[in-house]
N, C-alpha and C. Protein backbone atom coordinates (compact mmCIF):
# COMPACT_ATOMS: atom_id res chain seq x y z
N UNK A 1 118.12 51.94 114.78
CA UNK A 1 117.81 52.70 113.57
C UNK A 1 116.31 52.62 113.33
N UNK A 2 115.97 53.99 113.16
CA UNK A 2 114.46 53.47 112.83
C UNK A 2 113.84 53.32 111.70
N UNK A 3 113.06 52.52 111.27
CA UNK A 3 111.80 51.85 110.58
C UNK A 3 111.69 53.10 109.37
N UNK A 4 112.67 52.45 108.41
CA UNK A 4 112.38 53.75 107.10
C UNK A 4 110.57 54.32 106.85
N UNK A 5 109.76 53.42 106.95
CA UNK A 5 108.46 54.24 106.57
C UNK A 5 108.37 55.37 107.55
N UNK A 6 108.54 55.00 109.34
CA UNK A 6 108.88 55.97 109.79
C UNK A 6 109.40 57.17 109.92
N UNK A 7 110.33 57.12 109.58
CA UNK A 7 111.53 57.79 108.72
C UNK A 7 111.03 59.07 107.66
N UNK A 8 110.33 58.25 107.35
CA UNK A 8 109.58 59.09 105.71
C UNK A 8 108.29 59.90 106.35
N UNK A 9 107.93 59.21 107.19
CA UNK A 9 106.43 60.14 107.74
C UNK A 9 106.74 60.98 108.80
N UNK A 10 108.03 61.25 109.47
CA UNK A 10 108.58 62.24 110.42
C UNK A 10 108.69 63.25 109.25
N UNK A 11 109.83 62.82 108.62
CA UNK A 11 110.08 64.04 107.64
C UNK A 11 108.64 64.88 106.80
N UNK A 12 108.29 64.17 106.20
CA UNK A 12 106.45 64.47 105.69
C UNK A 12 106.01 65.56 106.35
N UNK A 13 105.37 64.93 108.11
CA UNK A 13 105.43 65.62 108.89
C UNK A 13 106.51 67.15 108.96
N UNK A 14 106.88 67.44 109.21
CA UNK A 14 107.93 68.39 109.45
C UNK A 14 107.59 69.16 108.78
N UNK A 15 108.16 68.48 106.97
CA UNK A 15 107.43 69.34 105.98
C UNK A 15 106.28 70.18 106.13
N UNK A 16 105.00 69.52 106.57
CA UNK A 16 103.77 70.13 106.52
C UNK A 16 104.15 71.11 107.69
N UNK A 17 104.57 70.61 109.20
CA UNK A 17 104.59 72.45 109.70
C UNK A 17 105.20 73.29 109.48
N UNK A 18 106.46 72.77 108.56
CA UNK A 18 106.80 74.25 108.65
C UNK A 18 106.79 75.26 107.17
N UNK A 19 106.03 74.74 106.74
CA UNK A 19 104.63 74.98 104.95
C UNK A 19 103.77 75.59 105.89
N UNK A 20 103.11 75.04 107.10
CA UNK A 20 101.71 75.18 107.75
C UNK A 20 102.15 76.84 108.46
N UNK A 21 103.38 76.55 108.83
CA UNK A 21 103.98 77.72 109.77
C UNK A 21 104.49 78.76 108.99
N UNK A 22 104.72 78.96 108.27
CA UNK A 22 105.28 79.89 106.98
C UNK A 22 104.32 80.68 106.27
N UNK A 23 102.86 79.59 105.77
CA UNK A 23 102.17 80.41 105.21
C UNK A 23 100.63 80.93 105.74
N UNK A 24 100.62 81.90 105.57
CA UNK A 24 98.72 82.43 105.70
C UNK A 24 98.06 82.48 104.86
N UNK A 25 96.83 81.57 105.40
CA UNK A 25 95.55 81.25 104.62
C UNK A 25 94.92 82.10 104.55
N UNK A 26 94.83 83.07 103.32
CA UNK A 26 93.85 83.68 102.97
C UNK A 26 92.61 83.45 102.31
N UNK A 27 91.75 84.75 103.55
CA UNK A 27 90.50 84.33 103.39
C UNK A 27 89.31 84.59 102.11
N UNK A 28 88.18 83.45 102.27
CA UNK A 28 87.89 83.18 101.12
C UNK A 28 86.56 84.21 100.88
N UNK A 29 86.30 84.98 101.76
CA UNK A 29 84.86 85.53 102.05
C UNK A 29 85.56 87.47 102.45
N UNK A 30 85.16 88.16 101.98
CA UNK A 30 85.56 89.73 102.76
C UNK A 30 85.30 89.77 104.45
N UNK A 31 86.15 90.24 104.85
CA UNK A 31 86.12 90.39 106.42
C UNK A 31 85.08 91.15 106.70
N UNK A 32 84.76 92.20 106.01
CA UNK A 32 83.69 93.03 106.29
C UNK A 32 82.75 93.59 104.81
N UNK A 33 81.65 94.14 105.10
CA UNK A 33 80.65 94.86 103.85
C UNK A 33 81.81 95.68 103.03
N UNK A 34 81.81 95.43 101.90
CA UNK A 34 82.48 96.21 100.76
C UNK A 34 82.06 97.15 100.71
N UNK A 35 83.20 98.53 100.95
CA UNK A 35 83.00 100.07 100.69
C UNK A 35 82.22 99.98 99.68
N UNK A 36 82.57 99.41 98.32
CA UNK A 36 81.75 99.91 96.90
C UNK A 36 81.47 98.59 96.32
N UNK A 37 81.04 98.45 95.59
CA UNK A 37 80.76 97.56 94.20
C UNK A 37 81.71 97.22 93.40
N UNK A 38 82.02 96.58 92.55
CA UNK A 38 83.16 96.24 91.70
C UNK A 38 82.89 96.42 90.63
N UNK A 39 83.18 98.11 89.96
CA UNK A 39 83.06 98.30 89.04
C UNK A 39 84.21 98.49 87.86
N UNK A 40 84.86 97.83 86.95
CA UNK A 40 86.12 98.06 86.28
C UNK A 40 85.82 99.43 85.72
N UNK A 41 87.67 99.96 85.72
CA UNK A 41 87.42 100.93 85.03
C UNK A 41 88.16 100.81 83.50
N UNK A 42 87.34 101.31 82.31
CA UNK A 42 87.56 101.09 81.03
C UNK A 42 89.17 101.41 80.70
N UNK A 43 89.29 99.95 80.01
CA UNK A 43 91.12 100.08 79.64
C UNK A 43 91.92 101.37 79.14
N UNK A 44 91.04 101.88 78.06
CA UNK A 44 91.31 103.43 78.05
C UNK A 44 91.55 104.33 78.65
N UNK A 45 90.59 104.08 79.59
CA UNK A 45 90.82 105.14 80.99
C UNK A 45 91.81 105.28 81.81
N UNK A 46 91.92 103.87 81.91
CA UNK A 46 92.94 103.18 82.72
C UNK A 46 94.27 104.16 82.17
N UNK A 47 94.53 104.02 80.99
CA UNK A 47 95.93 104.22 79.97
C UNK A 47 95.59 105.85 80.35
N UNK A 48 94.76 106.07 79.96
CA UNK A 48 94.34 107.72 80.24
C UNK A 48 95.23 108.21 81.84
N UNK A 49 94.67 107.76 83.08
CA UNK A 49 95.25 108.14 84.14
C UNK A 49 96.04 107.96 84.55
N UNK A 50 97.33 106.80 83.71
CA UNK A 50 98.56 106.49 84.01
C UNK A 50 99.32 107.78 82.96
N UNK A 51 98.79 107.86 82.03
CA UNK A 51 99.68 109.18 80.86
C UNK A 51 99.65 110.60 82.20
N UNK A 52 98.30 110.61 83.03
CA UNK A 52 98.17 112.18 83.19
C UNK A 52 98.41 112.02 84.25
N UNK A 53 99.25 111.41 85.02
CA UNK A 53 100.26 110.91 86.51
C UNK A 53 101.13 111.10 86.24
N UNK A 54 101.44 111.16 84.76
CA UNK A 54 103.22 111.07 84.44
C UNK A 54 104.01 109.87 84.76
N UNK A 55 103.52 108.46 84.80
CA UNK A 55 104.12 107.73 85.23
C UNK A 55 105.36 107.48 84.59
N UNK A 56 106.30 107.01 86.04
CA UNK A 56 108.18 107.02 85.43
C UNK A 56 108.56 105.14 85.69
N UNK A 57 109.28 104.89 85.69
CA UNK A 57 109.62 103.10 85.74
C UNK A 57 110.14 103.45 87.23
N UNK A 58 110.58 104.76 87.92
CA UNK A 58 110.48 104.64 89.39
C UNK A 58 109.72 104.89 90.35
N UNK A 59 108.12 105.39 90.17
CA UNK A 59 107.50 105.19 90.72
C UNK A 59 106.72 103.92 91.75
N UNK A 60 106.47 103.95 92.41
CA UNK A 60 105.27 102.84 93.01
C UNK A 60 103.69 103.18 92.76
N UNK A 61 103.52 102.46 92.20
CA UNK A 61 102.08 102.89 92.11
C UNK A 61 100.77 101.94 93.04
N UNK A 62 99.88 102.47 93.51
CA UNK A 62 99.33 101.52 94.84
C UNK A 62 97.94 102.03 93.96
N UNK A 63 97.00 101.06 93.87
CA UNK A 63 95.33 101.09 93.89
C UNK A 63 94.81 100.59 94.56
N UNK A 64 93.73 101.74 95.81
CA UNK A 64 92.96 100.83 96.33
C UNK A 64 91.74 100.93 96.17
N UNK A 65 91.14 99.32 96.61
CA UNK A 65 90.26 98.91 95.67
C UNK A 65 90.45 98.57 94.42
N UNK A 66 91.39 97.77 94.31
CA UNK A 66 91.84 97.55 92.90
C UNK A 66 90.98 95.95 92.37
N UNK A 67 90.33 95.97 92.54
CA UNK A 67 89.48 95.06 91.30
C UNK A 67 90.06 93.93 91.24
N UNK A 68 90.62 93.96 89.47
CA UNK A 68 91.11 92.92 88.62
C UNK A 68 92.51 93.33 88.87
N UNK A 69 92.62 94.33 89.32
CA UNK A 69 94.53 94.95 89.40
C UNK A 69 94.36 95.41 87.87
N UNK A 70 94.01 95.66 87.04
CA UNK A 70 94.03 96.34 85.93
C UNK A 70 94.74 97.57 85.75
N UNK A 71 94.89 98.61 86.70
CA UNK A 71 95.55 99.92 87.25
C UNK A 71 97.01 99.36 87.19
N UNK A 72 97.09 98.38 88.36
CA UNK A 72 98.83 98.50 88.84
C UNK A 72 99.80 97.07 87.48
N UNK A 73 98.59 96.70 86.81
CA UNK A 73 99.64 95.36 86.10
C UNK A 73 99.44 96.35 84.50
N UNK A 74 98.81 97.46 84.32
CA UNK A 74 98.72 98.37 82.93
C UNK A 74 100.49 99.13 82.88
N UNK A 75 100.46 99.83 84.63
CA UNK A 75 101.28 100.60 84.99
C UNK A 75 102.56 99.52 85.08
N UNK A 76 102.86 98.73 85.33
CA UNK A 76 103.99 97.34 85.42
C UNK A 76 104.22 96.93 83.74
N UNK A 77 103.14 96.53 83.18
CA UNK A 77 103.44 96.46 81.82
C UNK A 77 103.80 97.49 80.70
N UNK A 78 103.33 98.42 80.69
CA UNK A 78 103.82 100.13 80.11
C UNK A 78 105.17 100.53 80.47
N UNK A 79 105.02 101.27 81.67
CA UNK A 79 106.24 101.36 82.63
C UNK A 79 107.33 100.84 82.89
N UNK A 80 106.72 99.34 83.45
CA UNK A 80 107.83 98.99 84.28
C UNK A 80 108.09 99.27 85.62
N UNK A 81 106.65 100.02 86.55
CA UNK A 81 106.69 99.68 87.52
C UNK A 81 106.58 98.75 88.38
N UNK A 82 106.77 99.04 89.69
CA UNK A 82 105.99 98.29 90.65
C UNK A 82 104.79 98.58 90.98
N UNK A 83 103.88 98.17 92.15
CA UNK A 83 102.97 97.72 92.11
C UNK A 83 102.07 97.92 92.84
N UNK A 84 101.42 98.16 93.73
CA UNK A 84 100.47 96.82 94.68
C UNK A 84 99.03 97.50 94.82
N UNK A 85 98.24 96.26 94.99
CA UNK A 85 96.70 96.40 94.68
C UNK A 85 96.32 96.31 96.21
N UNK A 86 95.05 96.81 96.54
CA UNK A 86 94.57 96.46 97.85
C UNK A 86 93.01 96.36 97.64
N UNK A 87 92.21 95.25 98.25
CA UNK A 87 90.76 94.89 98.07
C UNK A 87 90.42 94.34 99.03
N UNK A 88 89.32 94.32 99.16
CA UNK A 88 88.57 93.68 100.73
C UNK A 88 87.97 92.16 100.26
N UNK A 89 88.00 92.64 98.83
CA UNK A 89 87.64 91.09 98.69
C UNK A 89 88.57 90.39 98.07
N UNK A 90 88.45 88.79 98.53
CA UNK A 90 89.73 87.95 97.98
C UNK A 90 88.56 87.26 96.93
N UNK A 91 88.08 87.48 96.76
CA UNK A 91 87.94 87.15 94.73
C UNK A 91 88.40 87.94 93.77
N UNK A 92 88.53 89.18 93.91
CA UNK A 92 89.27 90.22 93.14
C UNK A 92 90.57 89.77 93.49
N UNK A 93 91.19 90.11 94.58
CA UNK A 93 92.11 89.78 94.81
C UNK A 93 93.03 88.51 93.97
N UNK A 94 92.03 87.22 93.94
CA UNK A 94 92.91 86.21 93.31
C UNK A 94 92.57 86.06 91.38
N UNK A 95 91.53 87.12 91.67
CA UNK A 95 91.52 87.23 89.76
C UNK A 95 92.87 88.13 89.60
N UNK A 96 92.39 89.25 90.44
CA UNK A 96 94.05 90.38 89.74
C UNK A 96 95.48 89.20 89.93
N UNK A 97 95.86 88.52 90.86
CA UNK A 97 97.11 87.62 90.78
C UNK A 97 96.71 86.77 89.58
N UNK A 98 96.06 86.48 89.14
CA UNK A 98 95.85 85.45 87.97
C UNK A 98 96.23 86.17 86.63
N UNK A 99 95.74 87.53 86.71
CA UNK A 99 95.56 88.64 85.80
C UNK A 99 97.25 88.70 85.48
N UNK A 100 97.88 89.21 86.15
CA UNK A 100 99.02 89.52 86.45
C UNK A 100 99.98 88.70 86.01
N UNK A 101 99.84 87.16 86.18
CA UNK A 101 100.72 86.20 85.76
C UNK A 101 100.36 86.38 84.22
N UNK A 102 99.57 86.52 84.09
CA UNK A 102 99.04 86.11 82.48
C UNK A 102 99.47 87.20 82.10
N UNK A 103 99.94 88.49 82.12
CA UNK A 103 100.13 89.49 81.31
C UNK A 103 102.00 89.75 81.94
N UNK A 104 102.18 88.71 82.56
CA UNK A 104 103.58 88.35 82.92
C UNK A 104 104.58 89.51 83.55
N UNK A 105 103.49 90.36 84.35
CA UNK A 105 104.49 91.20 85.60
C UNK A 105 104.09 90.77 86.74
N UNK A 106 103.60 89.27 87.34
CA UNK A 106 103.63 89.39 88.51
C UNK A 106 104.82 89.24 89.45
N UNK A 107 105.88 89.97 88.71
CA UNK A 107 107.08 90.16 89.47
C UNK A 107 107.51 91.34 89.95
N UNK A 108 106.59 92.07 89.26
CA UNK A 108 106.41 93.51 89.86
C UNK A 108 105.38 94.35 90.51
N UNK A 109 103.97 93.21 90.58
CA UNK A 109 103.19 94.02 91.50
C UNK A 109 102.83 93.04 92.48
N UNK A 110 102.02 93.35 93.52
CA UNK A 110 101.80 92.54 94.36
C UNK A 110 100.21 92.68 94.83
N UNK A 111 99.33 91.88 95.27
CA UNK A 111 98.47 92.33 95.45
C UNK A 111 97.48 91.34 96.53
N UNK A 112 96.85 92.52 97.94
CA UNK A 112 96.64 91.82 98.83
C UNK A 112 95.36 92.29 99.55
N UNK A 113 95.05 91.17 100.40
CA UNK A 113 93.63 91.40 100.26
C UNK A 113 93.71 92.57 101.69
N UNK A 114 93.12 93.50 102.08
CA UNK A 114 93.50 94.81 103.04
C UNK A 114 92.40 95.59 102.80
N UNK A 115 92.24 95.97 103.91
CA UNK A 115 91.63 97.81 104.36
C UNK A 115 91.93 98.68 103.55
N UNK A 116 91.99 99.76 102.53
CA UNK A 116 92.33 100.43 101.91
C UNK A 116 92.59 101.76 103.51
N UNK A 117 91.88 101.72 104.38
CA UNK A 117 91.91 102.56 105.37
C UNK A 117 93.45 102.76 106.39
N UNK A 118 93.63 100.79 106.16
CA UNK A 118 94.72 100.58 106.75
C UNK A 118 95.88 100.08 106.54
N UNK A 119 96.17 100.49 105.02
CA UNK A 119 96.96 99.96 103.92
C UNK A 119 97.80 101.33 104.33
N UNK A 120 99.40 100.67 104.66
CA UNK A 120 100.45 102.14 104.47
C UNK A 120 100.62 102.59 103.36
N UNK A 121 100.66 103.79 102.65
CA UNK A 121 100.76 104.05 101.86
C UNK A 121 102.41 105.27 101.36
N UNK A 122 102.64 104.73 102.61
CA UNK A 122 104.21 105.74 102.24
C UNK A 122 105.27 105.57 101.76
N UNK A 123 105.05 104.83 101.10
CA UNK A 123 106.36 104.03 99.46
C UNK A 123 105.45 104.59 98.75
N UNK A 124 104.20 104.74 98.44
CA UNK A 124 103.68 105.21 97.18
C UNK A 124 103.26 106.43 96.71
N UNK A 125 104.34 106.22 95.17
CA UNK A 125 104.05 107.82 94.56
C UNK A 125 103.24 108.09 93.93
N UNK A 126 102.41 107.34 93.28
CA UNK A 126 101.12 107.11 92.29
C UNK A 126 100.04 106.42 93.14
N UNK A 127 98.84 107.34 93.59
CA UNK A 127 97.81 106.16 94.10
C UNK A 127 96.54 106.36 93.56
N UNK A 128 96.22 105.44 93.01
CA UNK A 128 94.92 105.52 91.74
C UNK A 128 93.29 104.89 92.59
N UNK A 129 92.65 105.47 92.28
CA UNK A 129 91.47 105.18 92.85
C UNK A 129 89.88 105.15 91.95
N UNK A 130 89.16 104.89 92.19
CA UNK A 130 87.77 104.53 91.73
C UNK A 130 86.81 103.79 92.64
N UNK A 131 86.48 105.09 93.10
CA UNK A 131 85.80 105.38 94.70
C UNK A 131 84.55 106.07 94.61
N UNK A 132 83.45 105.59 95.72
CA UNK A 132 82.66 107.08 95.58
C UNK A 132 82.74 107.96 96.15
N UNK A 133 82.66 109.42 96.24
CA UNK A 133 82.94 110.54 95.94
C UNK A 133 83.71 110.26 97.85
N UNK A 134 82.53 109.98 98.90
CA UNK A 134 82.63 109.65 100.61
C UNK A 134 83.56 109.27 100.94
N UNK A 135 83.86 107.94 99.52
CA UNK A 135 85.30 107.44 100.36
C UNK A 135 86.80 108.12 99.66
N UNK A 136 86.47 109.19 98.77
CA UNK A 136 87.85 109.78 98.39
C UNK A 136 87.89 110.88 99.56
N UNK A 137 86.88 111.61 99.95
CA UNK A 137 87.04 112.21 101.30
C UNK A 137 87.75 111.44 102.82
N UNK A 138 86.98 110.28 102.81
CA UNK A 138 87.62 109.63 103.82
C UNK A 138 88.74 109.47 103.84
N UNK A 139 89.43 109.27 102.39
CA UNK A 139 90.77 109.01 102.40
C UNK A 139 91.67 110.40 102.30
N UNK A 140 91.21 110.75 102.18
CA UNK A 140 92.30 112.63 102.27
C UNK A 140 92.94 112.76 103.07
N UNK A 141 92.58 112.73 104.83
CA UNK A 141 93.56 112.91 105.44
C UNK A 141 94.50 111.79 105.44
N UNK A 142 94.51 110.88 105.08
CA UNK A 142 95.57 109.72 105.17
C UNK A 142 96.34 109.76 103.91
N UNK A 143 95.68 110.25 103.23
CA UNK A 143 96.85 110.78 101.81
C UNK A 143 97.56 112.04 102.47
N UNK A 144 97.05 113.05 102.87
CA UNK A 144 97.89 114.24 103.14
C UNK A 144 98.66 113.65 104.73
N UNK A 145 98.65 112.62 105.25
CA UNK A 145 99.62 112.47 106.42
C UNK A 145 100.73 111.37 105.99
N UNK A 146 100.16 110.45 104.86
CA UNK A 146 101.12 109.52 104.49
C UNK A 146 101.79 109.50 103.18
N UNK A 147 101.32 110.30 102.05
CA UNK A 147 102.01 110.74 100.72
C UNK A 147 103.17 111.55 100.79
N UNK A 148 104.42 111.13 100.25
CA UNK A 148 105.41 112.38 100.09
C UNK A 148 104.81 113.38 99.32
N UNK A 149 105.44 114.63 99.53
CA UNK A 149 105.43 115.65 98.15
C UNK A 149 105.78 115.54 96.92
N UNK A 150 105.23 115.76 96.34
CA UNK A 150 104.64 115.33 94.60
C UNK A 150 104.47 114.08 94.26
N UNK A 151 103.81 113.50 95.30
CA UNK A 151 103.06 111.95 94.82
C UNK A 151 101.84 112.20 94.14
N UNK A 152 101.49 111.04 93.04
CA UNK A 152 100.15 112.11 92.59
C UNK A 152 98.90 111.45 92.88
N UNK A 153 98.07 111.34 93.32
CA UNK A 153 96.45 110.81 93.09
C UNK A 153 95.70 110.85 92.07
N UNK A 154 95.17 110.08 90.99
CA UNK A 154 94.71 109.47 90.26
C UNK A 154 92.90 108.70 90.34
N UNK A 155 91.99 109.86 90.36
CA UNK A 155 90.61 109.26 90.90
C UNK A 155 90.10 109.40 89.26
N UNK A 156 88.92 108.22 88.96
CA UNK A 156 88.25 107.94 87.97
C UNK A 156 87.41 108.22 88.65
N UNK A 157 86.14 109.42 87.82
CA UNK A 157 84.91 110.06 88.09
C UNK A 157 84.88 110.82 89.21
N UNK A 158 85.25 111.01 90.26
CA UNK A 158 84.91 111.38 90.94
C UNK A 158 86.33 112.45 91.95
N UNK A 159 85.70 113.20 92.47
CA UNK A 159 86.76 114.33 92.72
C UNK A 159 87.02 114.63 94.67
N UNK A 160 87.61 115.06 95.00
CA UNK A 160 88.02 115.15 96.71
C UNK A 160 87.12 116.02 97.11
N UNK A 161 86.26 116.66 96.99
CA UNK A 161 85.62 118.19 97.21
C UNK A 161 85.83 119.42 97.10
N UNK A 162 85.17 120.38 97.07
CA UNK A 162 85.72 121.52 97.12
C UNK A 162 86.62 122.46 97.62
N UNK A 163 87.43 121.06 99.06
CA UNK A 163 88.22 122.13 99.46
C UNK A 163 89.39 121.90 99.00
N UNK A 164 89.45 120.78 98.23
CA UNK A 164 90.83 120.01 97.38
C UNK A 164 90.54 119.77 96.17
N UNK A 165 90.73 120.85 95.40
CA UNK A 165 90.27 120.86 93.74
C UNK A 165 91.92 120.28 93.16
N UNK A 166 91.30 119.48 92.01
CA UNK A 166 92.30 119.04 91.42
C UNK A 166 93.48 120.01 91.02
N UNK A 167 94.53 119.60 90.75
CA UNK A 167 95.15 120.26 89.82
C UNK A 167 94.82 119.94 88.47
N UNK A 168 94.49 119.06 87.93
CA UNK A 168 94.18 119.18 86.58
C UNK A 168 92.69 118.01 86.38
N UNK A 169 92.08 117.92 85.74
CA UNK A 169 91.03 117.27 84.87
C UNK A 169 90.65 117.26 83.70
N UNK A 170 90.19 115.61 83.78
CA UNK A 170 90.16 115.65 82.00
C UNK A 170 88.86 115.07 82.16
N UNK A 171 87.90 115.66 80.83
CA UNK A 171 86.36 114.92 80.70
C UNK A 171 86.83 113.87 79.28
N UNK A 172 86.41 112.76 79.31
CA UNK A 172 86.45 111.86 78.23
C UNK A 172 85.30 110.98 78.00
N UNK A 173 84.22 112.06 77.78
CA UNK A 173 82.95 111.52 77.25
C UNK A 173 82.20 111.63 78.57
N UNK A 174 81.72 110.15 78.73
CA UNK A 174 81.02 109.91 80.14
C UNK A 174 81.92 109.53 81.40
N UNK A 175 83.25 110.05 80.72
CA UNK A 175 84.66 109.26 82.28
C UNK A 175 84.93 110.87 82.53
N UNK A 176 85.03 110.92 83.57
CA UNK A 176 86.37 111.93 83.86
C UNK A 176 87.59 111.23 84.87
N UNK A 177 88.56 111.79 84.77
CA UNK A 177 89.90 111.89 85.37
C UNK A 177 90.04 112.89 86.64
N UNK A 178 90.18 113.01 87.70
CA UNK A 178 90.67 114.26 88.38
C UNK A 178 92.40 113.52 88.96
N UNK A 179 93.22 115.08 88.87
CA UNK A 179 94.77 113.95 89.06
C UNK A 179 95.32 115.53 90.15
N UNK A 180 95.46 115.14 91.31
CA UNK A 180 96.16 115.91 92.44
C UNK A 180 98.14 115.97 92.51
N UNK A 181 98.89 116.96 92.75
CA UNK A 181 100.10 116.39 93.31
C UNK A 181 99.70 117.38 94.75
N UNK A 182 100.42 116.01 95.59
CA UNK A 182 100.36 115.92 97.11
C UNK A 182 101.46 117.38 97.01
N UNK A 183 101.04 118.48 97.82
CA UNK A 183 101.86 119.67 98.15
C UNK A 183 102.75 119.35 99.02
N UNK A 184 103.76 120.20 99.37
CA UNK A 184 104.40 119.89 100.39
C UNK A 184 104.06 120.05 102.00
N UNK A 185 104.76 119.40 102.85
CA UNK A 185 103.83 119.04 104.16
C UNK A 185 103.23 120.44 104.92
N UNK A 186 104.08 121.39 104.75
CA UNK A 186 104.12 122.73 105.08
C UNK A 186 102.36 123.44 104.94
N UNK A 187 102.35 122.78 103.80
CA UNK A 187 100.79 123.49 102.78
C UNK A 187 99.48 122.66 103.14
N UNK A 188 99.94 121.41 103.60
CA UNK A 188 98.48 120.76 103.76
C UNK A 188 97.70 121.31 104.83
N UNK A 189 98.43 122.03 105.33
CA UNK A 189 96.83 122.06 106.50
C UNK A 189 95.81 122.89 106.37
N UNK A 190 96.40 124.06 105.23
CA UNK A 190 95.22 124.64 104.64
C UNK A 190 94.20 123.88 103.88
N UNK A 191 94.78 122.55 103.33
CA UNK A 191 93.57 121.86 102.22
C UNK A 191 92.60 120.83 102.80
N UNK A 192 93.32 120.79 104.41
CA UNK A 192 92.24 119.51 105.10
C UNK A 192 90.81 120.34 105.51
């Protein structure tokens, strides 16, 4: 029989790999130069582009570049949706999970540190953004190949270009709103 301290430090052991083996350490630094700056967008606004999305309690709603998560834990607390944030940096990243507990839906959003480039986006019907103008272009064709029909897009200030005019906009002082629904697949290839 062996030597109870033994005993106790096998098991210990064990414990730690398979804790060690289970979880990923996320990192503490951005993998790469941040598309933009971290600019919040005003709580108002926020409430503003979730009203003119139409958000329903069955939607998913996805922000990338989501900051503080302010977008997807407004839309979780209002609603009653789900969720999920995407940021390149894990300091945003672990403020929005902090954010989230404290305003007590982090059971409904999720939020991780990712590529907004290489984030799937085809569960989501709501995808909210606050981008500059380059990277809502960049992201167009990956909205029009990975959005169902009538998912909606949700950009603060800034708009897709001229060859993808909103369906609707709102000016609110020094903010604007532009809010798209994704057409059906048939129609996009005129708007790329």
């Amino acid at each position: 029989m062996p030597h109870p301290a033994l005993a106790l430090l096998g098991l210990i052991l064990l414990a730690l790999c398979q804790f060690a083996a289970g979880s990923e350490v996320e990192p503490t630094k951005p993998k790469r130069k941040l598309d933009v700056w971290y600019v919040a967008t005003p709580h108002e606004v926020v409430d503003r582009m979730l009203y003119e999305a139409k958000i329903k309690a069955t939607d998913v709603v996805y922000d990338l570049g989501c900051g503080d998560g302010r977008m997807v834990i407004a839309a979780a607390k209002q609603y009653g949706t789900r969720g999920v944030g995407v940021d390149l940096d894990p300091a945003r990243i672990r403020e929005a999970r902090a954010n989230a507990k404290a305003q007590g839906v982090d059971q409904l959003v999720t939020f991780r540190v990712g590529d907004m480039f290489e984030t799937d986006l085809r569960e989501a019907t709501v995808v909210m953004l606050y981008l500059l103008p380059e990277l809502n272009r960049r992201l167009k064709p990956k909205l029009f190949a990975e959005l169902p029909p009538g998912a909606r897009v949700v950009s603060h200030d800034f708009d897709m270009g001229k060859d993808w005019p909103p369906d609707r906009s709102v000016n609110l002082g020094a903010d604007g709103i532009y809010m798209w629904v994704m057409p059906p697949l048939a129609e996009r290839s005129r708007l790329k």
